[in-house]
C-alpha atoms as a PDB file:
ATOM      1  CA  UNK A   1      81.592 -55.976   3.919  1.00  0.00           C
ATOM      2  CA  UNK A   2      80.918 -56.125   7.658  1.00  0.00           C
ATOM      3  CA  UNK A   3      84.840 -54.639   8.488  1.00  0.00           C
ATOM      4  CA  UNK A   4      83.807 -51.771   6.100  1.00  0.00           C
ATOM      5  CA  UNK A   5      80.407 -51.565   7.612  1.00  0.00           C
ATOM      6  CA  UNK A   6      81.953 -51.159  11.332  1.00  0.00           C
ATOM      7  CA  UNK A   7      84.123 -48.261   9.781  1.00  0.00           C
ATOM      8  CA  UNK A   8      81.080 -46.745   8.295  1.00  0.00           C
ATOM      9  CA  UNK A   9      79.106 -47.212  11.950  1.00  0.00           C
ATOM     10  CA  UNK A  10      82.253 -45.940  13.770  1.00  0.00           C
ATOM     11  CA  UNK A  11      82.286 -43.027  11.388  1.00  0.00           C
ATOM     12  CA  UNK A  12      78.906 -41.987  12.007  1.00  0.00           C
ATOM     13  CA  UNK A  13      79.108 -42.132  15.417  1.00  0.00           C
ATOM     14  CA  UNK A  14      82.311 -39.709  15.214  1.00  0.00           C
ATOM     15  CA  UNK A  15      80.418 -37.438  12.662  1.00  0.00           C
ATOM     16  CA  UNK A  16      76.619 -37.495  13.997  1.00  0.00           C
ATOM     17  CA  UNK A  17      74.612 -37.652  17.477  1.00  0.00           C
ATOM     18  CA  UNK A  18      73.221 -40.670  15.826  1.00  0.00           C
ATOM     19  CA  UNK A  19      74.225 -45.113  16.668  1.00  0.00           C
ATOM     20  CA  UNK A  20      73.504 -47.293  13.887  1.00  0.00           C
ATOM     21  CA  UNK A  21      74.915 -49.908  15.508  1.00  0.00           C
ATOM     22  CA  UNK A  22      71.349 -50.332  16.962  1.00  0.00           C
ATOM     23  CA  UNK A  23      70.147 -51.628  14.276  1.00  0.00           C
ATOM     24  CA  UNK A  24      69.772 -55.105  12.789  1.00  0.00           C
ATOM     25  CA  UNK A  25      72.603 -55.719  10.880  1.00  0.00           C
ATOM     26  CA  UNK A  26      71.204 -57.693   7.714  1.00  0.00           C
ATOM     27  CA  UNK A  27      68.995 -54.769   7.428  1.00  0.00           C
ATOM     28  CA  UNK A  28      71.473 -52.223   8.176  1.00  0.00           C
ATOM     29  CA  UNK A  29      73.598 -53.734   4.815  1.00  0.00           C
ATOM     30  CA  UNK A  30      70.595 -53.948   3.116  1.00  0.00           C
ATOM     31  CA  UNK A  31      69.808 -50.010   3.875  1.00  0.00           C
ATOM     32  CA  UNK A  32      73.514 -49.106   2.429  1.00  0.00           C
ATOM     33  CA  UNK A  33      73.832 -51.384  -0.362  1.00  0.00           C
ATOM     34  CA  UNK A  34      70.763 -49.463  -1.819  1.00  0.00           C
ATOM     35  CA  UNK A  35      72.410 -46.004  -0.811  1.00  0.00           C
ATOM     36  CA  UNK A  36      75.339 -47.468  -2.420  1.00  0.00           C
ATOM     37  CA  UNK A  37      73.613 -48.518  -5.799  1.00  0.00           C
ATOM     38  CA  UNK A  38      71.570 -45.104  -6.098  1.00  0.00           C
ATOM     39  CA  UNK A  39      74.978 -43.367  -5.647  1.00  0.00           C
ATOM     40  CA  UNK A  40      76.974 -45.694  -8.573  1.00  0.00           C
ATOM     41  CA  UNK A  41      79.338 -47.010  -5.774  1.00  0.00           C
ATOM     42  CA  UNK A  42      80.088 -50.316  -5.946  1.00  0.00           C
ATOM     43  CA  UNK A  43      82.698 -50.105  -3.254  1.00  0.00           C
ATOM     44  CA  UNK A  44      81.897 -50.634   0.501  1.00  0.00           C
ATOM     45  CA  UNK A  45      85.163 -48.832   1.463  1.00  0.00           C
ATOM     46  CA  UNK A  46      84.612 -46.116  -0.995  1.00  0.00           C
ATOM     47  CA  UNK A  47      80.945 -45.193  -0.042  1.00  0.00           C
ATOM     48  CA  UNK A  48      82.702 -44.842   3.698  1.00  0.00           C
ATOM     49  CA  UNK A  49      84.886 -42.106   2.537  1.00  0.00           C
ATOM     50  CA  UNK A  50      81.786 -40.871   0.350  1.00  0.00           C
ATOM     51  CA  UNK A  51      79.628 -40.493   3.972  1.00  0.00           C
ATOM     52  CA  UNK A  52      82.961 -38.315   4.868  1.00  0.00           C
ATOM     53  CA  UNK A  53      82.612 -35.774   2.141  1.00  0.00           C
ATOM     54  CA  UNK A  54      79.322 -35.982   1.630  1.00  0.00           C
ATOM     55  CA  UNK A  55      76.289 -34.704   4.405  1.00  0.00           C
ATOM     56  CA  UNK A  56      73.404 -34.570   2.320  1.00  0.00           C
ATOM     57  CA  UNK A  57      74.358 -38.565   1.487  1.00  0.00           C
ATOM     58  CA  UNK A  58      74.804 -39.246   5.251  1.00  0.00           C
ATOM     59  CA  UNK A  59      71.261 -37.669   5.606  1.00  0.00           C
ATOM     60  CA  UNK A  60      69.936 -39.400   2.803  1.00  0.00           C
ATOM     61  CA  UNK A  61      71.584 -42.937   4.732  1.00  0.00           C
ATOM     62  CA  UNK A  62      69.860 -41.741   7.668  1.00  0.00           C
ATOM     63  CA  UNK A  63      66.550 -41.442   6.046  1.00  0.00           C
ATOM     64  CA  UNK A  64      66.478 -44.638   4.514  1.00  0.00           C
ATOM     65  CA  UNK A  65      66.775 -46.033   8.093  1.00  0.00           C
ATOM     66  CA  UNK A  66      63.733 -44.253   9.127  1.00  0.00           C
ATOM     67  CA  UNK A  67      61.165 -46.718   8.837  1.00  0.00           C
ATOM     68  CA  UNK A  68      57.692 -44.653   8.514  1.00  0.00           C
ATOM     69  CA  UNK A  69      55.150 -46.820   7.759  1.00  0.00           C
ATOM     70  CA  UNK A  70      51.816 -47.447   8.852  1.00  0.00           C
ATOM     71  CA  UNK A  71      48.333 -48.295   7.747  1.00  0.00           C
ATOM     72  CA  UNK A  72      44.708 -48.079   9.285  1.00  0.00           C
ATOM     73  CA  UNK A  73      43.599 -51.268  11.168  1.00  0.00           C
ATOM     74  CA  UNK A  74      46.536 -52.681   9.423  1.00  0.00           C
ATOM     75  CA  UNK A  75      46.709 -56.422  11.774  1.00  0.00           C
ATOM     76  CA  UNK A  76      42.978 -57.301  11.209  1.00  0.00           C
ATOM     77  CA  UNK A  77      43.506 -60.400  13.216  1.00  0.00           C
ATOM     78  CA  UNK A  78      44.730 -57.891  16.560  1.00  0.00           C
ATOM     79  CA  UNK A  79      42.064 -55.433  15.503  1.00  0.00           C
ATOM     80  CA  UNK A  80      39.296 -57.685  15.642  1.00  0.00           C
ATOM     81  CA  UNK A  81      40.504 -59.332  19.306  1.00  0.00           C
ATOM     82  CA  UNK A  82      41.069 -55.529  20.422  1.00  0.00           C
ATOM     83  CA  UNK A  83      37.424 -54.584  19.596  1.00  0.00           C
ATOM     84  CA  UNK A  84      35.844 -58.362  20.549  1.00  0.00           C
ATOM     85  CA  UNK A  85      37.296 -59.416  23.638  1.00  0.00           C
ATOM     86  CA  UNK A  86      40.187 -56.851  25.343  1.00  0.00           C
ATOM     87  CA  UNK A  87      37.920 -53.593  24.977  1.00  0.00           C
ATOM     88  CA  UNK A  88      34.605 -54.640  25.780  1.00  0.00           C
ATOM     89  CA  UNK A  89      36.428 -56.261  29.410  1.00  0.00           C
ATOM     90  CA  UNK A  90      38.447 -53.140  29.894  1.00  0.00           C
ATOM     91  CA  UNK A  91      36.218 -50.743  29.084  1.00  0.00           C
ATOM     92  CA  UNK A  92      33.925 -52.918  32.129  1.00  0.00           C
ATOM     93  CA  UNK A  93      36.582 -52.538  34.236  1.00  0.00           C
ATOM     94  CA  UNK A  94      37.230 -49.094  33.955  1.00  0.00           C
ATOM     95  CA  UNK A  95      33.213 -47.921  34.541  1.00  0.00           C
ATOM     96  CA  UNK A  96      33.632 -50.497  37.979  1.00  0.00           C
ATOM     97  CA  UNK A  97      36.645 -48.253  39.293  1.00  0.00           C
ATOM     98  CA  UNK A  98      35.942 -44.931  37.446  1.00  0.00           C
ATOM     99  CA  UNK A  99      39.487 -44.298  36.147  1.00  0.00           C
ATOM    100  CA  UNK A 100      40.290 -43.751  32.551  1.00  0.00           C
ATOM    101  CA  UNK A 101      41.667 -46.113  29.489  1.00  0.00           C
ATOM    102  CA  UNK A 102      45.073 -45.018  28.901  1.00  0.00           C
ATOM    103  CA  UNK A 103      46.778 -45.535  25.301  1.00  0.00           C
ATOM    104  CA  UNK A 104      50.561 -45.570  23.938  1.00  0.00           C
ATOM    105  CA  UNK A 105      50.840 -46.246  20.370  1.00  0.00           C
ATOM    106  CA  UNK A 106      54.759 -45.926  20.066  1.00  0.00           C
ATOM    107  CA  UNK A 107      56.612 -45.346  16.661  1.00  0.00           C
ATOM    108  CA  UNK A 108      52.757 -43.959  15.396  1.00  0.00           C
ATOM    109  CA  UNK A 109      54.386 -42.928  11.838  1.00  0.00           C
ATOM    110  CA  UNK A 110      51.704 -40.713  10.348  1.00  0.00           C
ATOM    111  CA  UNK A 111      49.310 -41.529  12.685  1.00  0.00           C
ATOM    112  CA  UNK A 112      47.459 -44.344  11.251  1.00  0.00           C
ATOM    113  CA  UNK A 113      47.406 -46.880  14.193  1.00  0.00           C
ATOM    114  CA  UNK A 114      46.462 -44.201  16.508  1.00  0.00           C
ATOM    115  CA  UNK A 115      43.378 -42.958  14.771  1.00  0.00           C
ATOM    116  CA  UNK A 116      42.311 -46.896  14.186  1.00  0.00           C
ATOM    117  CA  UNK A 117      42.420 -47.038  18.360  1.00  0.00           C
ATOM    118  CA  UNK A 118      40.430 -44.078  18.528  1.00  0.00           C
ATOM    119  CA  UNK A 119      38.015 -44.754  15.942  1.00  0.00           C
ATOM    120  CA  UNK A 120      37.166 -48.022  17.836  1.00  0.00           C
ATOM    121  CA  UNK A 121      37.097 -46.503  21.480  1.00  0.00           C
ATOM    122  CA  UNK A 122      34.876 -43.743  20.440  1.00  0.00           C
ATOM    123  CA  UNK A 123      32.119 -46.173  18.782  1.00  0.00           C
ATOM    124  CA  UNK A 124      32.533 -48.428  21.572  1.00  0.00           C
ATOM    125  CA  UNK A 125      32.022 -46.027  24.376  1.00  0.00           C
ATOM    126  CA  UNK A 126      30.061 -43.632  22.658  1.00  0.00           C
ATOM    127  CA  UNK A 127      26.436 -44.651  24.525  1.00  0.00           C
ATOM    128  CA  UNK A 128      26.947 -45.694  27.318  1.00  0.00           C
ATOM    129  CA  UNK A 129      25.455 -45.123  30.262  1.00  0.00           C
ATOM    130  CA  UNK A 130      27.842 -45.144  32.835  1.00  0.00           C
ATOM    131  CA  UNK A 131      30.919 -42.775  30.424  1.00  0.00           C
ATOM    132  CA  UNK A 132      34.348 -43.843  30.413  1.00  0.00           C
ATOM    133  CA  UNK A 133      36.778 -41.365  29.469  1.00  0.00           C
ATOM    134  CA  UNK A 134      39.631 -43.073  27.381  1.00  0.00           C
ATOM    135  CA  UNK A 135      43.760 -40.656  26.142  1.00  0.00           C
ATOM    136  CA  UNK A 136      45.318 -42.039  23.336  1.00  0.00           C
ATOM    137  CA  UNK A 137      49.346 -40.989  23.130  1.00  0.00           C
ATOM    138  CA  UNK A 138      50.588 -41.586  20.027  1.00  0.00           C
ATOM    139  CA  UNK A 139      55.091 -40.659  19.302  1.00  0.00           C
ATOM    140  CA  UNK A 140      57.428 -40.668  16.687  1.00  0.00           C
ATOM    141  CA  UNK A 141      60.783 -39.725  16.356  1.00  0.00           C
ATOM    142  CA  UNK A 142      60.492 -37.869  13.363  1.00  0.00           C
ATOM    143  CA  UNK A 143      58.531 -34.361  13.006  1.00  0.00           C
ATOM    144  CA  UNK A 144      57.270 -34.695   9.629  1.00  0.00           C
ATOM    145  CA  UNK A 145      55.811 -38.119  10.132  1.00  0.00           C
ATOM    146  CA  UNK A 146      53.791 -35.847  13.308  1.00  0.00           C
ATOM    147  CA  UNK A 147      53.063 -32.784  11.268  1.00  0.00           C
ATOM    148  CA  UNK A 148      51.181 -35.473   8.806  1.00  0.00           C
ATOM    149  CA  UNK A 149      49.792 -37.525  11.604  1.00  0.00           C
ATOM    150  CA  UNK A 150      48.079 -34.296  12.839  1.00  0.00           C
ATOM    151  CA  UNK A 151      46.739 -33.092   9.951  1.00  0.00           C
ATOM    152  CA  UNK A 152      44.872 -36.423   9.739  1.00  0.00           C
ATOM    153  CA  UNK A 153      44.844 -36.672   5.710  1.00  0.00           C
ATOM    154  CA  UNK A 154      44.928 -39.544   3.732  1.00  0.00           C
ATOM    155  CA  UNK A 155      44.591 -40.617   0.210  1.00  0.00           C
ATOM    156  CA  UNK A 156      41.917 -43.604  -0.682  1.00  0.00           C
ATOM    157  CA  UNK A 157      44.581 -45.889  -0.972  1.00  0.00           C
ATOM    158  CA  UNK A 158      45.590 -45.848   2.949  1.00  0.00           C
ATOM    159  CA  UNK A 159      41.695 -46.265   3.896  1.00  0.00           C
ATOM    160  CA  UNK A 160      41.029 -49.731   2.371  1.00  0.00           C
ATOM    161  CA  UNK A 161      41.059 -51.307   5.868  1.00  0.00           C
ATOM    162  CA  UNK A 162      38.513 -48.782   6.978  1.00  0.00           C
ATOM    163  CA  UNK A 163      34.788 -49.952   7.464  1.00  0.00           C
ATOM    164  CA  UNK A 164      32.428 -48.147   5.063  1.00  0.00           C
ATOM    165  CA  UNK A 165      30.256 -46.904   7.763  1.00  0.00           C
ATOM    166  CA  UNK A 166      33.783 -45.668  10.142  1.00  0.00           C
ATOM    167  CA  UNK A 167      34.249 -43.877   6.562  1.00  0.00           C
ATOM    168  CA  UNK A 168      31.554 -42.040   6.604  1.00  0.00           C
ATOM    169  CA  UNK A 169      31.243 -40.993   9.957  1.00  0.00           C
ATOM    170  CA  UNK A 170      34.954 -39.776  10.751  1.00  0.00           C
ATOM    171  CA  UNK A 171      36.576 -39.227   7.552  1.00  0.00           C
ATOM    172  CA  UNK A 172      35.047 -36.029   4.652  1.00  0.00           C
ATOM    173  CA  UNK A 173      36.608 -36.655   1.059  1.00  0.00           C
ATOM    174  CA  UNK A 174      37.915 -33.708  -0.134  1.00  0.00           C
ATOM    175  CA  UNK A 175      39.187 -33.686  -4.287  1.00  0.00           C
ATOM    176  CA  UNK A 176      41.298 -37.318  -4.098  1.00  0.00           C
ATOM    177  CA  UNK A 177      41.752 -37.544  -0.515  1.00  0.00           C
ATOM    178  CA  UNK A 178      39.972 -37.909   3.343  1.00  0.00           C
ATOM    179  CA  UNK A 179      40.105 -35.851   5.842  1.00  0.00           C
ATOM    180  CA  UNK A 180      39.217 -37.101   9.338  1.00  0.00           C
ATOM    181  CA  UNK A 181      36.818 -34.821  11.350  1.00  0.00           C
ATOM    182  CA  UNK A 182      38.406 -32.381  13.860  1.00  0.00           C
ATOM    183  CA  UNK A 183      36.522 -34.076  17.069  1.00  0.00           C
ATOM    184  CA  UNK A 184      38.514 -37.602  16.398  1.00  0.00           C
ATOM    185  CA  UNK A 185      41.661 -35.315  15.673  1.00  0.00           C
ATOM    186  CA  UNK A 186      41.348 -33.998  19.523  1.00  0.00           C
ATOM    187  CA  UNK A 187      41.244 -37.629  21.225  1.00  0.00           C
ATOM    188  CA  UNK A 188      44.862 -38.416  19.818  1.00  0.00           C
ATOM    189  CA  UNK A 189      48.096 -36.865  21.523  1.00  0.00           C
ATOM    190  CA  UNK A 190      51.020 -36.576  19.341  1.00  0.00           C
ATOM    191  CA  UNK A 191      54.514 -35.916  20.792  1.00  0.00           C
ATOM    192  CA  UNK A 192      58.108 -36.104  19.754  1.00  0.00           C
ATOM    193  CA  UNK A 193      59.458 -38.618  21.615  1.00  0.00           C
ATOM    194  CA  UNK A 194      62.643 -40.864  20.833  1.00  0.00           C
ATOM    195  CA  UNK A 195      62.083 -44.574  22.337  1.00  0.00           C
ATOM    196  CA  UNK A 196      65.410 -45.756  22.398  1.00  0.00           C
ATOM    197  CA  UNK A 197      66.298 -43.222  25.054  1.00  0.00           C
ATOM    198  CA  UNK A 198      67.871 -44.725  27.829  1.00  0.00           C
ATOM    199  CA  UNK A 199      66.170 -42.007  30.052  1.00  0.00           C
ATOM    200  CA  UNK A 200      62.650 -42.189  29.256  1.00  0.00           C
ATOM    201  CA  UNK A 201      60.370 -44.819  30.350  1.00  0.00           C
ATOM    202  CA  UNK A 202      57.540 -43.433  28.590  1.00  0.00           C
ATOM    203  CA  UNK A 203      56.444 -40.250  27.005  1.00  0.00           C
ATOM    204  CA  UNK A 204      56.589 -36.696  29.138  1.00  0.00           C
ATOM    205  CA  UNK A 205      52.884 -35.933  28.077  1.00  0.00           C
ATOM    206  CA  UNK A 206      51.586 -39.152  30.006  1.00  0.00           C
ATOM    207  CA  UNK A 207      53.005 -37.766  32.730  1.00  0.00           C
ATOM    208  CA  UNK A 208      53.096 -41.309  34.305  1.00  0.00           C
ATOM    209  CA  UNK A 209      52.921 -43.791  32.085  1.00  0.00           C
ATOM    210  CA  UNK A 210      50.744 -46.442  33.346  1.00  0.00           C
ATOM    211  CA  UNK A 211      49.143 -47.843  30.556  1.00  0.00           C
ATOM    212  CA  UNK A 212      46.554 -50.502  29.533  1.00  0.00           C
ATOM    213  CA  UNK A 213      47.860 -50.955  25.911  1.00  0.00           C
ATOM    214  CA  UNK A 214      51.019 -49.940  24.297  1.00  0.00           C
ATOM    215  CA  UNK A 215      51.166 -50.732  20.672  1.00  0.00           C
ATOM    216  CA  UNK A 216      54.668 -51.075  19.230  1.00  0.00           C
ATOM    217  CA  UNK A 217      53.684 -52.542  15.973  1.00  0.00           C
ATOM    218  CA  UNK A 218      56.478 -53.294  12.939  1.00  0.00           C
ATOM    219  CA  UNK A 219      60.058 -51.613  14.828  1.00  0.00           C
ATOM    220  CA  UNK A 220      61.442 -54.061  16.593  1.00  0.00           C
ATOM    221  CA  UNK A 221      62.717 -56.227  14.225  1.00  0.00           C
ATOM    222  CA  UNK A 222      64.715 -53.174  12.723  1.00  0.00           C
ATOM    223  CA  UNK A 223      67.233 -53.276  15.766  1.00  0.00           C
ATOM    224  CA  UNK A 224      69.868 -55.551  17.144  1.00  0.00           C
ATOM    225  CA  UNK A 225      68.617 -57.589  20.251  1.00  0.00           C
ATOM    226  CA  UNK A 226      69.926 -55.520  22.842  1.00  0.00           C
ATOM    227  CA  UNK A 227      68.186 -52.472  21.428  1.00  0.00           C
ATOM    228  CA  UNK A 228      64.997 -54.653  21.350  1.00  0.00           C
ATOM    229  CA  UNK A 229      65.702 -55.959  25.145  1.00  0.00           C
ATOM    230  CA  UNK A 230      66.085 -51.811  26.054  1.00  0.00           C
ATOM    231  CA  UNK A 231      62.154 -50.975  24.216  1.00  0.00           C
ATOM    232  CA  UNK A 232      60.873 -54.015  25.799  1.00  0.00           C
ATOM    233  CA  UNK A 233      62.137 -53.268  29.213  1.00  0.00           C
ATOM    234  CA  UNK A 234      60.654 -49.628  28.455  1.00  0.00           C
ATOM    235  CA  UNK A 235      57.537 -50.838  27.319  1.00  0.00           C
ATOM    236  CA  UNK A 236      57.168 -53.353  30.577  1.00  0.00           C
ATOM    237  CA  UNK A 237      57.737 -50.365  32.582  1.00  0.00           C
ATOM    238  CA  UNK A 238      54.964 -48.653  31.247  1.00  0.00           C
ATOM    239  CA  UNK A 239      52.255 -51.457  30.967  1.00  0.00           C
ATOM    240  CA  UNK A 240      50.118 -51.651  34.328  1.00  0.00           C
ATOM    241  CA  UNK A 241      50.205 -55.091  35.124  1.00  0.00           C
ATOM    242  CA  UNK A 242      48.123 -58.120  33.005  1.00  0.00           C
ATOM    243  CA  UNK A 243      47.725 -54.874  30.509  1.00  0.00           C
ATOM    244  CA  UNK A 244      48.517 -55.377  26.874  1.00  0.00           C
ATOM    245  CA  UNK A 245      51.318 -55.159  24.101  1.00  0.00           C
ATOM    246  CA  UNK A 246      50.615 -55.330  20.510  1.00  0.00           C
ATOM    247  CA  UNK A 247      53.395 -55.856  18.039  1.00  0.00           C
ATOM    248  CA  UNK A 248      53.592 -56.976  14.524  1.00  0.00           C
ATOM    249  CA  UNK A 249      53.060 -60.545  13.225  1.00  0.00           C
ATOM    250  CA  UNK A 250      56.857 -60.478  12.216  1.00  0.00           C
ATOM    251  CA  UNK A 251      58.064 -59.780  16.349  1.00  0.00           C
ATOM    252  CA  UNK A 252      55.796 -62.434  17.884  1.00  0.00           C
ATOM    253  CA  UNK A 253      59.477 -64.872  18.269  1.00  0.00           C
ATOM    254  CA  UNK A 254      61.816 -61.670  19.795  1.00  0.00           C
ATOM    255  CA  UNK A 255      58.455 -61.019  22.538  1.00  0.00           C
ATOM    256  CA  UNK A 256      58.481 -64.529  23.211  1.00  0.00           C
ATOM    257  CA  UNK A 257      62.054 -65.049  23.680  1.00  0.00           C
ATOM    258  CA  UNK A 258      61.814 -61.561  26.185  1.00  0.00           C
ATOM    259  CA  UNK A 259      59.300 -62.738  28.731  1.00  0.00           C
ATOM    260  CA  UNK A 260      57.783 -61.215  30.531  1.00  0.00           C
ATOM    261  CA  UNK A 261      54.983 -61.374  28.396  1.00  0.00           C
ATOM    262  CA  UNK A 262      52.228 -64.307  27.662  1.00  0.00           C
ATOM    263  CA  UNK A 263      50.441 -64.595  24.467  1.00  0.00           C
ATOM    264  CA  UNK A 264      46.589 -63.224  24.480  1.00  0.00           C
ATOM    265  CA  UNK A 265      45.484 -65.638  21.496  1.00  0.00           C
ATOM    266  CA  UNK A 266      48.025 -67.156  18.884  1.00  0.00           C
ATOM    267  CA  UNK A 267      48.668 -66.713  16.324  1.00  0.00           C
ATOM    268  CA  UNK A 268      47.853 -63.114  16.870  1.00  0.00           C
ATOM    269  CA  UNK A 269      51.165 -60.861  18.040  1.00  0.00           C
ATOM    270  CA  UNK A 270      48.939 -59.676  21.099  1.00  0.00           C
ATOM    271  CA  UNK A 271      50.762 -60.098  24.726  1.00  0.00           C
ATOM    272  CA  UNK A 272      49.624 -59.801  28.262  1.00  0.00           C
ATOM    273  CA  UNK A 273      52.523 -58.222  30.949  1.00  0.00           C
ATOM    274  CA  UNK A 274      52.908 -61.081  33.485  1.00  0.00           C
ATOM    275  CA  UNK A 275      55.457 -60.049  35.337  1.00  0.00           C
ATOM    276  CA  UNK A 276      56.317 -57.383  37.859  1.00  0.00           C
ATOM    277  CA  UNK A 277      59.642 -56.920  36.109  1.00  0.00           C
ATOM    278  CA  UNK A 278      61.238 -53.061  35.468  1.00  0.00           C
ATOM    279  CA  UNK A 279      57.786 -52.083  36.481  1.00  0.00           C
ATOM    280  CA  UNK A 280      57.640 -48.459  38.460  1.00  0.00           C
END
């Protein structure tokens, strides 16, 4: 299977503006042994020559690789350090020097994550006396995931991690779904932007970068290790120093192994940037 699979990789590369060699292998197989079995091909070799023939299939591959997922507060254990001890000090910090909280949630998916950020930084800064103004920048690769993310609606299901009284004040139920309210809508940027770029530190609409939390939640572990090396460099890049990264429970070991990085509070998969590495 994994000569085949280099033939299928090499073929797609020939064929497509596209490198799935970036991705983890073991789920890479996994992605095209499904394709495989929802096509009635048994054969690695034959499902090769398939992808040759066959475009809406090589889309259809292409999709499955697309990892779009998401949910609201969805690492209760990072959500609850976020709002209990790294907000409340940088939110301090940022009414001492008068400069702004800046925000990357990269690979946002429908928007989820970024809209859990807001929700918090809102209630947080809300009434205070001294105001601190706070962007949150929220990308995906994929358009449709965007076009959901700003519409901002949601069936019940995707809410159960949502406070009752967040609920009610930023979300309107309309028939079998929620629709957040229009003023939370405008505190979330959403851009195209593709992170494994060798380019792009970080996305055009930041202008600068410069953040004090990137979140880059549930992707890693979808890509090889030098693909996770390249968004980890990125992401270091982008952090202001002794800022924060949060990832997901599952890339705690590939952060670790980085450096760069120092753990806020095991077990939770929240880092602080240590380093003046890649920085700009």
């Amino acid at each position: 299977m994994k000569k085949e699979l280099d033939k299928i990789i090499l073929l797609i590369g020939q064929t497509r503006d596209d490198d799935l060699s970036r991705y983890d292998t073991a789920f890479l197989l996994r992605t095209i042994e499904t394709r495989m079995s929802e096509t009635g091909i048994s054969n690695a070799k034959e499902y090769g020559s398939f992808l040759l023939d066959n475009n809406p299939e090589t889309d259809l591959l292409f999709q499955s690789l697309q990892i779009s997922y998401s949910e609201f507060f969805r690492n209760q254990l990072a959500f609850a350090l976020l709002e209990q001890h790294i907000l409340p000090g940088l939110i301090a910090a940022k009414q001492k020097n008068g400069t702004e909280i800046r925000i990357w949630s990269a690979g946002c998916a429908a928007g989820q994550e970024a809209y859990s950020i807001a929700i918090l930084l809102d209630e947080m800064t809300a009434d205070l006396a001294e105001k601190v103004s706070f962007r949150v920048f929220a990308t995906d690769r994929s358009y449709s995931e965007l076009e959901c993310a700003q519409k901002g609606v949601y069936d019940a299901a995707a809410l159960r991690n949502v406070r009752l009284k967040h609920l009610e004040k930023y979300f309107t139920r309309q028939s079998d779904s929620y629709s957040l309210d229009d003023r939370l809508k405008k505190m979330v940027n959403f851009s195209l932007f593709e992170l494994l770029d060798q380019s792009s530190i970080s996305p055009p609409v930041s202008i600068y970068g410069d953040f004090d939390i990137v979140f880059c939640s549930n992707l890693l572990f979808y890509y090889r290790p030098e693909t996770r090396r390249l968004v980890l460099e990125k992401v270091s890049r982008s952090l202001s120093v002794e800022r924060i990264l949060v990832t997901g429970e599952a890339e705690i070991s590939i952060v670790e192994k980085h450096g760069g990085f120092a753990s806020f509070s095991k077990p939770s998969p929240i880092f602080k940037k240590t380093t003046h590495r890649g920085h700009r």
